[in-house]
C-alpha atoms as a PDB file:
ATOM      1  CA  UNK A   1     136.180  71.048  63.639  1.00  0.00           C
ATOM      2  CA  UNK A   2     139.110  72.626  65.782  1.00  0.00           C
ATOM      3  CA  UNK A   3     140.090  75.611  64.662  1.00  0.00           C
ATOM      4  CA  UNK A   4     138.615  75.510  61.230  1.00  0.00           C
ATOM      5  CA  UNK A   5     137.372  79.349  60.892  1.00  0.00           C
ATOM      6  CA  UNK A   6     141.639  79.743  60.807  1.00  0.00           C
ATOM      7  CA  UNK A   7     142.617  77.301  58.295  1.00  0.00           C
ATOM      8  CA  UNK A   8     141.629  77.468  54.668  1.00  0.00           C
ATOM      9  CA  UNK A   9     143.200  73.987  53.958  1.00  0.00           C
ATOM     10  CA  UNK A  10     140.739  72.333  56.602  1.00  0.00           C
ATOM     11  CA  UNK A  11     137.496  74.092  55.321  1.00  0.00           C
ATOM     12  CA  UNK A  12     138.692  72.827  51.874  1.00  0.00           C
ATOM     13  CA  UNK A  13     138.961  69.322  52.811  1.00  0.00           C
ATOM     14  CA  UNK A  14     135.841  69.769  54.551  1.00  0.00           C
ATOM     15  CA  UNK A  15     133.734  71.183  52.009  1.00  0.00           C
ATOM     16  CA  UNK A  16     135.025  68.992  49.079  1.00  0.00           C
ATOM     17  CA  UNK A  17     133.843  65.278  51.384  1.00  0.00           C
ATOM     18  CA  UNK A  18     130.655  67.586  52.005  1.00  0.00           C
ATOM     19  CA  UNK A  19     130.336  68.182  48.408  1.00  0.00           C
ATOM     20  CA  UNK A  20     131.449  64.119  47.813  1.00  0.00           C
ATOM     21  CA  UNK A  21     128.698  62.709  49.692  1.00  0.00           C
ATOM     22  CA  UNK A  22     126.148  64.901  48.156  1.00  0.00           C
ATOM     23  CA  UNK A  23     126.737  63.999  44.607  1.00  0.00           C
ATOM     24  CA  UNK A  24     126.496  60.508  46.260  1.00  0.00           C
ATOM     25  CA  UNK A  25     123.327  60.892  47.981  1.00  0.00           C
ATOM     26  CA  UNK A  26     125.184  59.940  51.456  1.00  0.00           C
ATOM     27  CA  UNK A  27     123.901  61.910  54.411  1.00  0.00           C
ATOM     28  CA  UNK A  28     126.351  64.158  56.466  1.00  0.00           C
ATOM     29  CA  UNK A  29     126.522  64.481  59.811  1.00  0.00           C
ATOM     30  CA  UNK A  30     129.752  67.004  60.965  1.00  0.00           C
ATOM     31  CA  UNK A  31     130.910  66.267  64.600  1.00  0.00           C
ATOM     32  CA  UNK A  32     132.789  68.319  66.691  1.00  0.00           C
ATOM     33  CA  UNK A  33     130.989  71.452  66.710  1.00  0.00           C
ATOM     34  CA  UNK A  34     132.229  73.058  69.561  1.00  0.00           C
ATOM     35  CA  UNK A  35     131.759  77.145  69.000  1.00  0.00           C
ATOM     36  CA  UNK A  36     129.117  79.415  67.299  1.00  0.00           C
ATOM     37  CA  UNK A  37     132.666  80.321  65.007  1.00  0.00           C
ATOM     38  CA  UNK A  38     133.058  76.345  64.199  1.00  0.00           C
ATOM     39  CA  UNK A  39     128.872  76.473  63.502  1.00  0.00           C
ATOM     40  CA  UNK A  40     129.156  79.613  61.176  1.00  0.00           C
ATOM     41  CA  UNK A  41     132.400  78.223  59.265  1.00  0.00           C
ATOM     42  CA  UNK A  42     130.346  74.342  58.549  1.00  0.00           C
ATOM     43  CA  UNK A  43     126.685  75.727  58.200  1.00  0.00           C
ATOM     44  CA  UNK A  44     127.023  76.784  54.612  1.00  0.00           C
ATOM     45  CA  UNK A  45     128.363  73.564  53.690  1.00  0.00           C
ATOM     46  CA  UNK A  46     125.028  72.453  54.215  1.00  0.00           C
ATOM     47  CA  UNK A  47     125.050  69.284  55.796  1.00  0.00           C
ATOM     48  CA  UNK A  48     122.362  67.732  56.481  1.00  0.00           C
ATOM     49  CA  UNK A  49     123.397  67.249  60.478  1.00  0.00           C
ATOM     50  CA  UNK A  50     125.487  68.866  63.202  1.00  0.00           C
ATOM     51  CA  UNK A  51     126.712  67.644  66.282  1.00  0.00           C
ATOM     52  CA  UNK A  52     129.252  68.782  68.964  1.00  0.00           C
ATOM     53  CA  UNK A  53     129.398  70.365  72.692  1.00  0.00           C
ATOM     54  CA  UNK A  54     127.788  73.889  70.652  1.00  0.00           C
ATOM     55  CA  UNK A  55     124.370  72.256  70.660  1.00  0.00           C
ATOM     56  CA  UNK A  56     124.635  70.264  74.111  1.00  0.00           C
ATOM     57  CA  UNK A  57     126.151  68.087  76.069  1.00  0.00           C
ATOM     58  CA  UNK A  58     126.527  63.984  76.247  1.00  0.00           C
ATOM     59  CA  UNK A  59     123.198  63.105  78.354  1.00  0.00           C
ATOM     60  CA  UNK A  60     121.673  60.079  79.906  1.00  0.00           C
ATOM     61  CA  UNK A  61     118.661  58.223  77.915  1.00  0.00           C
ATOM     62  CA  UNK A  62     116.337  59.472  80.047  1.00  0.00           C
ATOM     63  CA  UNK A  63     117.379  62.611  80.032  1.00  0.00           C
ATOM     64  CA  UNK A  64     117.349  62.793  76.632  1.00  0.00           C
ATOM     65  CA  UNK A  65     113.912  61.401  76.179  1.00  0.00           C
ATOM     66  CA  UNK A  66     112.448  64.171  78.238  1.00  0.00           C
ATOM     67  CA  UNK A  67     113.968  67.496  77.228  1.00  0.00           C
ATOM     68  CA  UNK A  68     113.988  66.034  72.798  1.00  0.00           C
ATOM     69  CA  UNK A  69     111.919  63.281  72.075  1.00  0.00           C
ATOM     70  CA  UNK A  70     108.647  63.558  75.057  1.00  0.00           C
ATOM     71  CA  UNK A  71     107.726  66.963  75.893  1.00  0.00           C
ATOM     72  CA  UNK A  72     105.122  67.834  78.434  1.00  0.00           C
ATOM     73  CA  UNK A  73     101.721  66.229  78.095  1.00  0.00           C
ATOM     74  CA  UNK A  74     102.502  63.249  76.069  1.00  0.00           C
ATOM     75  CA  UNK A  75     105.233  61.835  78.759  1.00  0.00           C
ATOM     76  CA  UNK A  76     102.547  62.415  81.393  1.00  0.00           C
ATOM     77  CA  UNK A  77     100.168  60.205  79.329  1.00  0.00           C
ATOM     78  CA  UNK A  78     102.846  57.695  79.159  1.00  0.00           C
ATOM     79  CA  UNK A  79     103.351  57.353  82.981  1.00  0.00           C
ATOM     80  CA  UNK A  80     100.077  57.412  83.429  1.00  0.00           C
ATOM     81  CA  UNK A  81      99.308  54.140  80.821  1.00  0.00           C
ATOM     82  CA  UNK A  82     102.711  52.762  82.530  1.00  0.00           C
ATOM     83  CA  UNK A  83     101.150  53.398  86.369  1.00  0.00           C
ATOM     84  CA  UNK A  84      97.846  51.307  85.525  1.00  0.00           C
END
């Protein structure tokens, strides 16, 4: 997503493979995000994920399991079931 809030040729290309996998029922997931610009420029291409460096950093599994996927309470639960 480089530099696509300058170039009208890349949001094109962009938006019509958006548009594409739509009409085909194929999810789309744009990588790369790496500024709120890029975010601003892609978000009304609606696709149906984002990813990139914008929205976080590469992170360890377990790392990843505590700050998204276990908050608070139920990962104590689970330590606690693990512990005996």
């Amino acid at each position: 997503m480089r530099g696509i809030q300058n170039s009208k040729f890349d949001k094109t290309v962009i938006r019509f493979v958006v548009e594409l996998c739509h009409g085909l029922n194929i999810l789309v997931c744009l990588e790369g995000i790496k500024t709120e610009e890029e975010c601003q420029v892609v978000q009304p291409m609606r696709p149906n994920y984002f990813q990139g460096y914008y929205f976080g950093h590469p992170v360890g599994a377990d790392i990843f399991e505590r700050s998204y996927l276990l908050p608070g309470k139920v990962l104590e639960k689970l330590e606690r079931r693990e512990d005996g």
